[in-house]
N, C-alpha and C. Protein backbone atom coordinates (compact mmCIF):
# COMPACT_ATOMS: atom_id res chain seq x y z
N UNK A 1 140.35 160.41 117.99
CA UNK A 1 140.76 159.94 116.67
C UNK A 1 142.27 159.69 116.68
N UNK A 2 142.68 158.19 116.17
CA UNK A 2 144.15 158.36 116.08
C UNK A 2 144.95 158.89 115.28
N UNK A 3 145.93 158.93 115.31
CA UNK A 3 147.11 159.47 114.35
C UNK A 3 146.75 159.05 112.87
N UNK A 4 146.64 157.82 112.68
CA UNK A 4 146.56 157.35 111.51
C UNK A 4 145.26 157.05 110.81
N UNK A 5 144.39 157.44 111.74
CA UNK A 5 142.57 157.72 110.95
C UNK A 5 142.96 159.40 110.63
N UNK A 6 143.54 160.08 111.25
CA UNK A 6 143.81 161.58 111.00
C UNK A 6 144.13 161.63 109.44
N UNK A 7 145.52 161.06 109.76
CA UNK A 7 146.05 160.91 108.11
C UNK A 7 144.91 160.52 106.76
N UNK A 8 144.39 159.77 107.38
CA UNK A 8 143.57 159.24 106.35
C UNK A 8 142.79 159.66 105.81
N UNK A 9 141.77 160.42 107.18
CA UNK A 9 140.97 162.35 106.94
C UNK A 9 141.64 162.64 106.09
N UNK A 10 142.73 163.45 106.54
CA UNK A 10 143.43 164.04 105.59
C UNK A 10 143.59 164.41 103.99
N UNK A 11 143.77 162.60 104.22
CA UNK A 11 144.18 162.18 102.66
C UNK A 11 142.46 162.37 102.09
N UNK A 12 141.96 162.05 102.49
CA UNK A 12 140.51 161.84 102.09
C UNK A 12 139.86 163.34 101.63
N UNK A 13 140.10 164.11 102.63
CA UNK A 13 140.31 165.60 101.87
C UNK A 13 140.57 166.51 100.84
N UNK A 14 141.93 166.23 101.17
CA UNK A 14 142.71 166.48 99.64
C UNK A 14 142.12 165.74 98.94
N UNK A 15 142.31 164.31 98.62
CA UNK A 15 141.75 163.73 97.40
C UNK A 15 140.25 164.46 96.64
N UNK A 16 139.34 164.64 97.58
CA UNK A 16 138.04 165.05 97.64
C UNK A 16 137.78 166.81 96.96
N UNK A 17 138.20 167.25 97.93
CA UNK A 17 138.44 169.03 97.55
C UNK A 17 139.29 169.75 96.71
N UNK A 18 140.39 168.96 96.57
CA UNK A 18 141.30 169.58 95.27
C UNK A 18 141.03 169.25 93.76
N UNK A 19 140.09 167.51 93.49
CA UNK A 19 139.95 167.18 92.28
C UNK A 19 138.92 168.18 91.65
N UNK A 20 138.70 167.96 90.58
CA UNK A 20 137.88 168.94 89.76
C UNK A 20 136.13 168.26 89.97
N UNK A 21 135.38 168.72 89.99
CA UNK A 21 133.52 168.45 90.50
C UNK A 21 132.90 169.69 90.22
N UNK A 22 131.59 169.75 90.55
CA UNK A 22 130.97 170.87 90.16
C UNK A 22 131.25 171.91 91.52
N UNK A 23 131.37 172.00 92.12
CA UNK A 23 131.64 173.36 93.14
C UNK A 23 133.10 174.08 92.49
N UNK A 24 134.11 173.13 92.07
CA UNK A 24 135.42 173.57 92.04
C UNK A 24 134.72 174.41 90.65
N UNK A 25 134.10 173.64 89.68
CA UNK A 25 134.04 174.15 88.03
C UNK A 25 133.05 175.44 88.52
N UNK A 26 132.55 175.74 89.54
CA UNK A 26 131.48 176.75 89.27
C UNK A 26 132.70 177.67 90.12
N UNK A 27 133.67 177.80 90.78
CA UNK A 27 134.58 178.52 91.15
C UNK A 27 135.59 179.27 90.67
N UNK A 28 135.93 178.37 89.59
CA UNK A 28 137.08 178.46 88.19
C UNK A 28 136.01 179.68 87.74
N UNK A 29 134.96 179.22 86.94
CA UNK A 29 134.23 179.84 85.91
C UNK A 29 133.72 181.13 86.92
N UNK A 30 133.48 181.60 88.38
CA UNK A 30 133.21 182.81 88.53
C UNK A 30 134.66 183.66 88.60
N UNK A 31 135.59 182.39 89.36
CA UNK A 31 136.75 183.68 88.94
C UNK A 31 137.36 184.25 88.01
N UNK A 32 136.47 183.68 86.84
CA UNK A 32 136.81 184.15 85.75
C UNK A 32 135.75 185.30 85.44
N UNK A 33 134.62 185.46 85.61
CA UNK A 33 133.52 186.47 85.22
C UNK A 33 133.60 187.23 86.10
N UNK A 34 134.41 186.96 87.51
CA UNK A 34 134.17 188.35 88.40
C UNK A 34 135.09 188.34 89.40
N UNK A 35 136.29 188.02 89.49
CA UNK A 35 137.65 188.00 89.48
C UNK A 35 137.78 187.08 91.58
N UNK A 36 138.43 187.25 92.24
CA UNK A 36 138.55 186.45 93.44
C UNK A 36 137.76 188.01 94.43
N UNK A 37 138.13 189.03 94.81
CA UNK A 37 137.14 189.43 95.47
C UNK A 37 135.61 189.79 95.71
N UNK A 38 134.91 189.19 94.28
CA UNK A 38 133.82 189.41 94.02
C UNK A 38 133.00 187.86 94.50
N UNK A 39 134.19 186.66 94.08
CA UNK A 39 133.94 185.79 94.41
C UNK A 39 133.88 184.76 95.54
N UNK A 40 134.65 186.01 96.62
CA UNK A 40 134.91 185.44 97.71
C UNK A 40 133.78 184.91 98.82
N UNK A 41 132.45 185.55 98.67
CA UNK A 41 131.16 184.94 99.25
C UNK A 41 130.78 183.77 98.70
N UNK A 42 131.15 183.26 97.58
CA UNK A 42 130.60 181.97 96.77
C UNK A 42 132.00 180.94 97.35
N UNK A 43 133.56 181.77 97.90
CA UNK A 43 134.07 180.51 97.78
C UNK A 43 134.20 180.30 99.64
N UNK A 44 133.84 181.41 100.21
CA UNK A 44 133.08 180.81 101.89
C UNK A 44 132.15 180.01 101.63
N UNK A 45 131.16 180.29 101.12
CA UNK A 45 130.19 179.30 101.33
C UNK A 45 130.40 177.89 101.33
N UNK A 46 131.30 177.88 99.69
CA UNK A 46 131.75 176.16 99.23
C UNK A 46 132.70 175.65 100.66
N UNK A 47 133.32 176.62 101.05
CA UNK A 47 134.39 176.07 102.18
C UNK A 47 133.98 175.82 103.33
N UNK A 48 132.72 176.63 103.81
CA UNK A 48 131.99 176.12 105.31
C UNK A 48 131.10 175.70 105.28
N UNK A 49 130.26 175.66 104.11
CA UNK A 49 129.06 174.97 103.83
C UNK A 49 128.76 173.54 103.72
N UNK A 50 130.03 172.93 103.07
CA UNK A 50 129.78 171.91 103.16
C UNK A 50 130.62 171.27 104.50
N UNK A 51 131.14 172.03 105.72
CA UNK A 51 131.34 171.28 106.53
C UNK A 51 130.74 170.81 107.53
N UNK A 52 129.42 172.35 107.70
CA UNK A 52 128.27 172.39 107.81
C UNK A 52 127.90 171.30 107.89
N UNK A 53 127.33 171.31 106.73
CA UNK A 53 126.36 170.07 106.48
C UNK A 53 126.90 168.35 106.45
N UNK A 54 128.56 168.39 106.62
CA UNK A 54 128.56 167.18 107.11
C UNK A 54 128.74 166.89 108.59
N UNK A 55 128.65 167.96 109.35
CA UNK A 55 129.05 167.50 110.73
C UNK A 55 127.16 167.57 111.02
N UNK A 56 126.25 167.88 110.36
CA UNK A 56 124.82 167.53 110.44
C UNK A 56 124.79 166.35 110.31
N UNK A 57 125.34 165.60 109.05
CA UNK A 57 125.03 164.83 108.49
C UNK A 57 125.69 163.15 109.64
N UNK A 58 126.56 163.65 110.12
CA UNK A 58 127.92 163.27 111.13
C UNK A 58 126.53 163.22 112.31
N UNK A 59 126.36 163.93 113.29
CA UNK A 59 125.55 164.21 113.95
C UNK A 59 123.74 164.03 114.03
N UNK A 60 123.00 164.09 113.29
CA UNK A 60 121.91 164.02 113.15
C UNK A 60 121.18 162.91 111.84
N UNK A 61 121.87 163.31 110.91
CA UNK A 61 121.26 162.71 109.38
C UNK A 61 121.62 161.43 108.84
N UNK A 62 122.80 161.34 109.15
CA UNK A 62 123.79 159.89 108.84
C UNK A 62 122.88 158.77 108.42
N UNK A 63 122.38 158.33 109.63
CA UNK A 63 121.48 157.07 109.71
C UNK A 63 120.57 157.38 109.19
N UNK A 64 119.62 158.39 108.81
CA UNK A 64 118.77 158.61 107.83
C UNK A 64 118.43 158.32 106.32
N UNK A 65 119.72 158.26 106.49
CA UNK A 65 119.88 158.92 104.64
C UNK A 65 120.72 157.26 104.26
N UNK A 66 121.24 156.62 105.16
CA UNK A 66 121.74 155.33 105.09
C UNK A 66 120.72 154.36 105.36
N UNK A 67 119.77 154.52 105.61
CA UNK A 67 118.48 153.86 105.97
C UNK A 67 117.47 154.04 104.80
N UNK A 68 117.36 155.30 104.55
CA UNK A 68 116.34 155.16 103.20
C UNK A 68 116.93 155.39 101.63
N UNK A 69 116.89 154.43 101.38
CA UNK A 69 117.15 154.37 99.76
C UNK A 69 116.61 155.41 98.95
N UNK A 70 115.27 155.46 99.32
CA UNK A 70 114.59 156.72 98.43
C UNK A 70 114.87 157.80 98.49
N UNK A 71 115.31 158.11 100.07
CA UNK A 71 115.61 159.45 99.91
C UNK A 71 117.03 159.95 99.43
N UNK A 72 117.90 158.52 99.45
CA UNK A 72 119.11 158.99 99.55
C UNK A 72 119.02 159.23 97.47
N UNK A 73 118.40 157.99 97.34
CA UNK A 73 118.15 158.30 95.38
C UNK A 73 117.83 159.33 95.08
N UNK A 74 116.31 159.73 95.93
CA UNK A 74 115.88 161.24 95.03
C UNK A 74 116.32 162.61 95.22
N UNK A 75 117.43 162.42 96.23
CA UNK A 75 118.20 163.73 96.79
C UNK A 75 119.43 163.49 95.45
N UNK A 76 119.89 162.61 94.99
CA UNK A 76 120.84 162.13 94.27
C UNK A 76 120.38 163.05 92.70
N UNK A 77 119.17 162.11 92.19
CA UNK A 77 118.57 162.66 91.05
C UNK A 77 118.05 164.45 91.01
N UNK A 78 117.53 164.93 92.01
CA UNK A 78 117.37 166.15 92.26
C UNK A 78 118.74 167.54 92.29
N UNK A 79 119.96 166.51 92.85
CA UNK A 79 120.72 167.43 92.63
C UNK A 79 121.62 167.05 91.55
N UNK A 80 121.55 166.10 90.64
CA UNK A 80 121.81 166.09 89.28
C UNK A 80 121.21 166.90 88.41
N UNK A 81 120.07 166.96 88.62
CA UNK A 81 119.31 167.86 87.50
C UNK A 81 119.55 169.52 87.72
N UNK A 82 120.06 169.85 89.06
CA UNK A 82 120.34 171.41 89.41
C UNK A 82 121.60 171.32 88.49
N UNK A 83 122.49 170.06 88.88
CA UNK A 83 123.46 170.56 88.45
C UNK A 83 123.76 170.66 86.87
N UNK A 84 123.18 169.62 86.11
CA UNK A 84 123.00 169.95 84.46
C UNK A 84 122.13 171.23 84.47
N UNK A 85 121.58 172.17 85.60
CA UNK A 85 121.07 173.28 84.74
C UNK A 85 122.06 174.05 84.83
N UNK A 86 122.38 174.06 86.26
CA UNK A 86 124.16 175.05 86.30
C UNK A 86 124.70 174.95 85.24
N UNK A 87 124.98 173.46 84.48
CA UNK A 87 125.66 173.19 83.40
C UNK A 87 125.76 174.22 82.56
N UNK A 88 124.51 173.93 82.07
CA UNK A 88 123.28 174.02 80.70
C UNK A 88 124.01 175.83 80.81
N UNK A 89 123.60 176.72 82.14
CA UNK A 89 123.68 177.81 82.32
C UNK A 89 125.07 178.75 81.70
N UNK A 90 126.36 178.22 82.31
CA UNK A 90 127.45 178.06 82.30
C UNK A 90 127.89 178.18 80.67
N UNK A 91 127.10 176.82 80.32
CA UNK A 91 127.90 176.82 78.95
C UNK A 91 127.43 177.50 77.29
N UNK A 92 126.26 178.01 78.07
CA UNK A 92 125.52 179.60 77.26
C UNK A 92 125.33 180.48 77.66
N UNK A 93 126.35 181.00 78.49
CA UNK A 93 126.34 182.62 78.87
C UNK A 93 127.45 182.85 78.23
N UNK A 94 127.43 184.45 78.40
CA UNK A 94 128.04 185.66 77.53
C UNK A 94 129.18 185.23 77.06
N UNK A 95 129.60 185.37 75.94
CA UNK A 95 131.40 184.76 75.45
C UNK A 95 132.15 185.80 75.65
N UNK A 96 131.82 186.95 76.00
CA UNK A 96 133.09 187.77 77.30
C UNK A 96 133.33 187.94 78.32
N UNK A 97 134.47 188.16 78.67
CA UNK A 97 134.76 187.90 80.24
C UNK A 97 134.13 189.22 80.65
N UNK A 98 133.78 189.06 82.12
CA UNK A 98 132.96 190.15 82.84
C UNK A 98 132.29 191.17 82.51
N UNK A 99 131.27 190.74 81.43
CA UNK A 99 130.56 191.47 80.87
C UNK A 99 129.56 192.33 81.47
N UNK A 100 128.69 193.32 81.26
CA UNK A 100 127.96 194.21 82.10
C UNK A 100 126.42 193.58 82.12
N UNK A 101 126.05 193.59 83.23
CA UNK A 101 124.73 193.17 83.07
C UNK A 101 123.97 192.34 84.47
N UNK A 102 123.17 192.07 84.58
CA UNK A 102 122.22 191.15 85.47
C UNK A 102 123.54 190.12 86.34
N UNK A 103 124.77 189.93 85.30
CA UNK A 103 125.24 188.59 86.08
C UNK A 103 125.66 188.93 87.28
N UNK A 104 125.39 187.96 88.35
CA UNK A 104 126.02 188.45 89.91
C UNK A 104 126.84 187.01 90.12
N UNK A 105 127.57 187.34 91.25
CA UNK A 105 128.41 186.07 92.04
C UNK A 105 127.17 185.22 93.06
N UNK A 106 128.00 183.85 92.77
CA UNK A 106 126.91 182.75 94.05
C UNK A 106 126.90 184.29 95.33
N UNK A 107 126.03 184.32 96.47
CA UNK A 107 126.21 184.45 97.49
C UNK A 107 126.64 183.57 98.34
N UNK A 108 126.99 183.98 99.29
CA UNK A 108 127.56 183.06 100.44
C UNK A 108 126.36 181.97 100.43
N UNK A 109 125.01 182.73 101.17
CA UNK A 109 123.92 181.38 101.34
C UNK A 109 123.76 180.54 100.68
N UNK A 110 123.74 181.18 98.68
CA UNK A 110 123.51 180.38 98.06
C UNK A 110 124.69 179.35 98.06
N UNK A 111 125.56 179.31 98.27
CA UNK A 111 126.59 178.20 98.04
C UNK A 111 126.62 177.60 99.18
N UNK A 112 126.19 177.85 100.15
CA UNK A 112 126.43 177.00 101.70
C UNK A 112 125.03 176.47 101.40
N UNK A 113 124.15 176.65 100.89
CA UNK A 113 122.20 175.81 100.25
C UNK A 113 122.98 175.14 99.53
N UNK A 114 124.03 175.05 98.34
CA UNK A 114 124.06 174.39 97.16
C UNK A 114 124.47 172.91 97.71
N UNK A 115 125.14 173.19 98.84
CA UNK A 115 126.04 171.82 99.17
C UNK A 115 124.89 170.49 99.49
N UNK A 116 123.64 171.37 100.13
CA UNK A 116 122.66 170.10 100.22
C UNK A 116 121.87 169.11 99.71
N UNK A 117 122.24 169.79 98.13
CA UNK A 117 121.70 169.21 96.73
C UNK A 117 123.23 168.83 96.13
N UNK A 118 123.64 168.99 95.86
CA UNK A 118 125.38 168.92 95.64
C UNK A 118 125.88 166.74 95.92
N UNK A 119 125.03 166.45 94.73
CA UNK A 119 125.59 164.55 94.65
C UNK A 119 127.12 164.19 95.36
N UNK A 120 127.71 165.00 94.74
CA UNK A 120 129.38 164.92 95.78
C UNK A 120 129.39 164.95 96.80
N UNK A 121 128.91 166.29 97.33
CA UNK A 121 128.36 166.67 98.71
C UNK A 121 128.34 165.36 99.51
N UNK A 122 126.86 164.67 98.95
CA UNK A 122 126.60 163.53 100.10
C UNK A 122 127.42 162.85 100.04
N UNK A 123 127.52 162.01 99.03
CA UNK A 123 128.31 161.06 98.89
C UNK A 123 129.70 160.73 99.91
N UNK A 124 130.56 162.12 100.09
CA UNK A 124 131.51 162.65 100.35
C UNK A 124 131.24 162.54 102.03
N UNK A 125 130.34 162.97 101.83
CA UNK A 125 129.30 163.33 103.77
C UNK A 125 129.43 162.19 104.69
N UNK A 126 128.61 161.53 103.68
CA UNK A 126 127.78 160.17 104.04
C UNK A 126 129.74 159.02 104.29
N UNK A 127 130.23 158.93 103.17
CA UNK A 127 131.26 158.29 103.00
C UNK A 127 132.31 158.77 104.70
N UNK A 128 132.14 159.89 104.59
CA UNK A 128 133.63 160.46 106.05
C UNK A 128 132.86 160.16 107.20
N UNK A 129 131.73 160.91 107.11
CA UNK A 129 131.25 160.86 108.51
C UNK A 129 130.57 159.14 108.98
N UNK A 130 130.86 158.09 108.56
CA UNK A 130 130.59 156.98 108.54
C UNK A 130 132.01 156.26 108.67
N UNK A 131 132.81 156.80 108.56
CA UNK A 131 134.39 156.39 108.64
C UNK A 131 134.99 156.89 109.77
N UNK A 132 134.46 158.10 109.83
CA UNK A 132 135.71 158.85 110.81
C UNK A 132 135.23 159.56 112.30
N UNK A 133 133.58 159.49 112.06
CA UNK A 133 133.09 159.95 113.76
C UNK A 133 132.45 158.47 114.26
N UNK A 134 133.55 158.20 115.39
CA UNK A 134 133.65 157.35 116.18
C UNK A 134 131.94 157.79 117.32
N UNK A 135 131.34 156.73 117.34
CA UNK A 135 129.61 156.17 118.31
C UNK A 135 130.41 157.14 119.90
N UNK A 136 131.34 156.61 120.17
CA UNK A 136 131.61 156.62 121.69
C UNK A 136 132.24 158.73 122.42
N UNK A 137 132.54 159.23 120.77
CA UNK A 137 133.18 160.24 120.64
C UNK A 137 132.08 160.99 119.70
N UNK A 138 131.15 161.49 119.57
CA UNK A 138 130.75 161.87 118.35
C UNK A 138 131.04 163.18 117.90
N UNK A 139 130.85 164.19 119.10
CA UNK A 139 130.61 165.69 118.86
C UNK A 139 132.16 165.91 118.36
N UNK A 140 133.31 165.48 118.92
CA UNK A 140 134.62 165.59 119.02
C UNK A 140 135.09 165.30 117.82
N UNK A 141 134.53 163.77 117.43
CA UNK A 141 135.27 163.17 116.49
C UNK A 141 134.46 164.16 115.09
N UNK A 142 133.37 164.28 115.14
CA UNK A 142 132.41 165.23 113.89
C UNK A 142 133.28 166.60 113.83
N UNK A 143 133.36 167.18 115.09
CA UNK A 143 134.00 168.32 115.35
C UNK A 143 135.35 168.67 114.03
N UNK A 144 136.27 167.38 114.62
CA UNK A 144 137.31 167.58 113.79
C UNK A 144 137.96 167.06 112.21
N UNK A 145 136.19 165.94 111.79
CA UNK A 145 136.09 166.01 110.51
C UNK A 145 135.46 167.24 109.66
N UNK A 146 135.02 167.80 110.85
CA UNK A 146 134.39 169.53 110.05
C UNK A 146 135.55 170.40 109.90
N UNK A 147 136.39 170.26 111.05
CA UNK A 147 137.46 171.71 110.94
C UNK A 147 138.55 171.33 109.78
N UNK A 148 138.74 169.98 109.67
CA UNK A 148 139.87 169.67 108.43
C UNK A 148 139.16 169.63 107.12
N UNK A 149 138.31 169.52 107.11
CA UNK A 149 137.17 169.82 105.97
C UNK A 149 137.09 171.71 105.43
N UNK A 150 136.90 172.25 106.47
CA UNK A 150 137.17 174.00 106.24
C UNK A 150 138.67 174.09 106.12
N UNK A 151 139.32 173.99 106.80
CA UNK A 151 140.61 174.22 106.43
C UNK A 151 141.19 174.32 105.32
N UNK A 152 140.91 172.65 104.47
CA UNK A 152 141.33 172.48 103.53
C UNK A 152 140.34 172.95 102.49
N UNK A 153 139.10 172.93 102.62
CA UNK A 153 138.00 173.46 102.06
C UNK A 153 138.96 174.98 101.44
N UNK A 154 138.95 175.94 102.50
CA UNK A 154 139.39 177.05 101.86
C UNK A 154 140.27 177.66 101.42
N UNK A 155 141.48 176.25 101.05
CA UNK A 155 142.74 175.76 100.30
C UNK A 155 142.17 175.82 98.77
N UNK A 156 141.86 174.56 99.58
CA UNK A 156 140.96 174.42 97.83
C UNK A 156 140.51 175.43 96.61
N UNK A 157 139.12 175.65 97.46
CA UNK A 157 137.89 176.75 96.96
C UNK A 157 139.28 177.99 95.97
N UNK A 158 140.15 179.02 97.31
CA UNK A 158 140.64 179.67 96.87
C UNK A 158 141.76 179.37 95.53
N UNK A 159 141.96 177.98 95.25
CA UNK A 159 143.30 177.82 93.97
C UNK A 159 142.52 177.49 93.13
N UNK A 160 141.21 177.35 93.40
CA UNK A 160 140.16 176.93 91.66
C UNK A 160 139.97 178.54 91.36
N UNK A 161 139.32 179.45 92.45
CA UNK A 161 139.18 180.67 91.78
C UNK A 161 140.48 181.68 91.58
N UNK A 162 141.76 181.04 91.74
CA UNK A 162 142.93 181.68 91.56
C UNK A 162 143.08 181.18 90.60
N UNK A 163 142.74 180.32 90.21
CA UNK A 163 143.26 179.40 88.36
C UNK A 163 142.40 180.26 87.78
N UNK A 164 140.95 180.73 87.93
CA UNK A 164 140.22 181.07 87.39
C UNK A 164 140.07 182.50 87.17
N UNK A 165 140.87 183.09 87.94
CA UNK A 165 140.80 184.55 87.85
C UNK A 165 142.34 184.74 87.07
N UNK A 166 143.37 183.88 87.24
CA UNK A 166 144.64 183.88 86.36
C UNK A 166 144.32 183.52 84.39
N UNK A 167 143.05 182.91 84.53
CA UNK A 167 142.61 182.43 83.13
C UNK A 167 142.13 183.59 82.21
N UNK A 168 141.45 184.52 83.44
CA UNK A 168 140.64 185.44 82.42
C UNK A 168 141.98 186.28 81.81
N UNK A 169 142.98 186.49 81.85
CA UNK A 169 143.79 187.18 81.48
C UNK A 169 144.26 186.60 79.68
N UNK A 170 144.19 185.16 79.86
CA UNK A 170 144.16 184.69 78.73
C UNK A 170 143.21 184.52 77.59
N UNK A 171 141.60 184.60 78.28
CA UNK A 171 140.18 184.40 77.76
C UNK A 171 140.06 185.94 77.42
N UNK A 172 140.56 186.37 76.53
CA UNK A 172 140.46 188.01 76.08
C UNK A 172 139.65 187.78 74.69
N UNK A 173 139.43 186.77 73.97
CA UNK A 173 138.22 186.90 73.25
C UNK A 173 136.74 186.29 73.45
N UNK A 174 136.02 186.40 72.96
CA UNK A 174 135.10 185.99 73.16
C UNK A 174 134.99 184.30 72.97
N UNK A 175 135.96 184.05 71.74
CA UNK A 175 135.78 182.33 71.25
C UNK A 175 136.33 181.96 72.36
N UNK A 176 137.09 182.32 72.80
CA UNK A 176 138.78 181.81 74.21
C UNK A 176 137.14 181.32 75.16
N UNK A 177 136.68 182.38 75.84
CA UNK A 177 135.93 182.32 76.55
C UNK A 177 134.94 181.34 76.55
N UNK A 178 134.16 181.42 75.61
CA UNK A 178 133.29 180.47 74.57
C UNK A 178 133.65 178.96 75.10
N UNK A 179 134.82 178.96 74.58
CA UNK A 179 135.36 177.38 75.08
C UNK A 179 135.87 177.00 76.36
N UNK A 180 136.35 178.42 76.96
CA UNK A 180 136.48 178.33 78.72
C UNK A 180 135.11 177.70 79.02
N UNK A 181 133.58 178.46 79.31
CA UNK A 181 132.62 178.16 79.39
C UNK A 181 132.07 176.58 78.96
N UNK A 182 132.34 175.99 77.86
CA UNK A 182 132.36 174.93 77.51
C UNK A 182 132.86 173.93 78.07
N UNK A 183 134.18 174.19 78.48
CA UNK A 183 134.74 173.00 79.13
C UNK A 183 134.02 172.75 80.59
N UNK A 184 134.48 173.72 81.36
CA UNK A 184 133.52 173.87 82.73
C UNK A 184 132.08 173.36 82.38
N UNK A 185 131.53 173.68 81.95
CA UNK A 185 130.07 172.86 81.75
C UNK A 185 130.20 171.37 81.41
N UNK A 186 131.22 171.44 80.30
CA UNK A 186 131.61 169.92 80.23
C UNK A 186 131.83 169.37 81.87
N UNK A 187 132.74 169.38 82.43
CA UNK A 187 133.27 169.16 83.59
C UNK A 187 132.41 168.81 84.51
N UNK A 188 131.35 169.79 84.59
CA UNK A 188 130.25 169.40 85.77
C UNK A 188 129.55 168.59 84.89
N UNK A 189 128.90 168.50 83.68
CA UNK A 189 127.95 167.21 83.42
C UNK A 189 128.85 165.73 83.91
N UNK A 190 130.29 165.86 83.36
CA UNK A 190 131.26 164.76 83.45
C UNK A 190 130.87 164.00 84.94
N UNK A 191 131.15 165.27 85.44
CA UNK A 191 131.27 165.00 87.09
C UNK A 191 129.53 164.18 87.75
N UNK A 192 129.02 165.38 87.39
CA UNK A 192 127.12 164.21 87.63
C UNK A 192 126.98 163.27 87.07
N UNK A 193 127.38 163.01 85.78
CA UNK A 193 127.10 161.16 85.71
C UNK A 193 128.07 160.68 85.91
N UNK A 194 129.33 160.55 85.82
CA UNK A 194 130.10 160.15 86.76
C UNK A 194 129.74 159.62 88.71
N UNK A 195 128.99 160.66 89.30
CA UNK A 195 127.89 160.21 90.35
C UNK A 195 127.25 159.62 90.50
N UNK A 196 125.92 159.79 89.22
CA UNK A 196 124.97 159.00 88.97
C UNK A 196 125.31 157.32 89.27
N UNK A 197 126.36 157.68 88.50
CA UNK A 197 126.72 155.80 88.06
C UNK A 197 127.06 155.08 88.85
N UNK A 198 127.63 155.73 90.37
CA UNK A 198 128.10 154.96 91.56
C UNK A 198 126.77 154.62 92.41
């Protein structure tokens, strides 16, 4: 890979992992219900999970999923509808911060599973690993769209649940919270049809 496809990774990264989507909004909103060490299995997962699954996708799936329309649609629509339930979930739970009860953090698995339903996810997948792993280089060139992907991945992951665990300090009532919860749900519906539509 040259110097200046690197950069472009790069840039493609950042642009990708720092904007706001549903992994970042479900990161914010746990570090707010269960502060950054509780959350730290949900924000591995988001950070290797999906690099995971694009150096699969890089490697094995690519042409698959660029080949069939249907599948690439009903993987699209399927993980829209997870993600309006996340929504849905999000923006009617408890209006206090870390309240006692049933609620737990993503696990690691579950968030390294989420990325494969996750509309961004592909999109994101499908879009790099079609740009940036070179036919003649594959394992190499996949290799090192996965490792700048984690890297920055767990840049990322960690300053959504550092915003989010810095928030609960402010979300000390229940309404505060109420509308924390709200927005984040807002955010991820925003973000799925926003998807949809491309």
């Amino acid at each position: 890979m040259s110097h200046q496809s690197f950069l472009a990774l790069f840039g493609l990264a950042i642009a990708t992992l720092f904007t706001p989507g549903p992994n970042n909004a479900m990161l914010a909103s746990s570090g707010v219900q269960f502060g950054f060490r509780r959350t730290l299995p949900h924000l591995l997962g988001v950070a290797t999970g999906f690099p995971m699954m694009m150096l699969a996708v890089g490697l094995v799936l690519g042409e698959l999923f660029q080949a069939s329309a249907l599948l690439r649609e009903g993987l699209r629509w399927v993980g829209a509808a997870i993600l309006l339930w996340i929504a849905w979930k999000i923006a009617f739970s408890a209006g206090s911060v870390r309240k006692a009860g049933d609620a737990r953090p993503m696990t690691y698995a579950a968030a390294a599973g989420f990325q494969w339903i996750n509309p961004k996810a592909w999109s994101i997948a499908i879009a790099a690993t079609s740009q940036f792993i070179l036919p003649e280089a594959p394992l190499r060139t996949a290799g090192t769209v996965a490792a700048t992907f984690v890297a920055l991945g767990l840049c990322s992951a960690s300053v959504w649940v550092v915003a989010g665990q810095a928030l609960s300090r402010w979300l000390t009532t229940p309404a505060r919270h109420r509308m924390f919860n709200l927005t984040m749900a807002a955010l991820i519906v925003w973000s799925t049809v926003a998807l949809l539509r491309h």
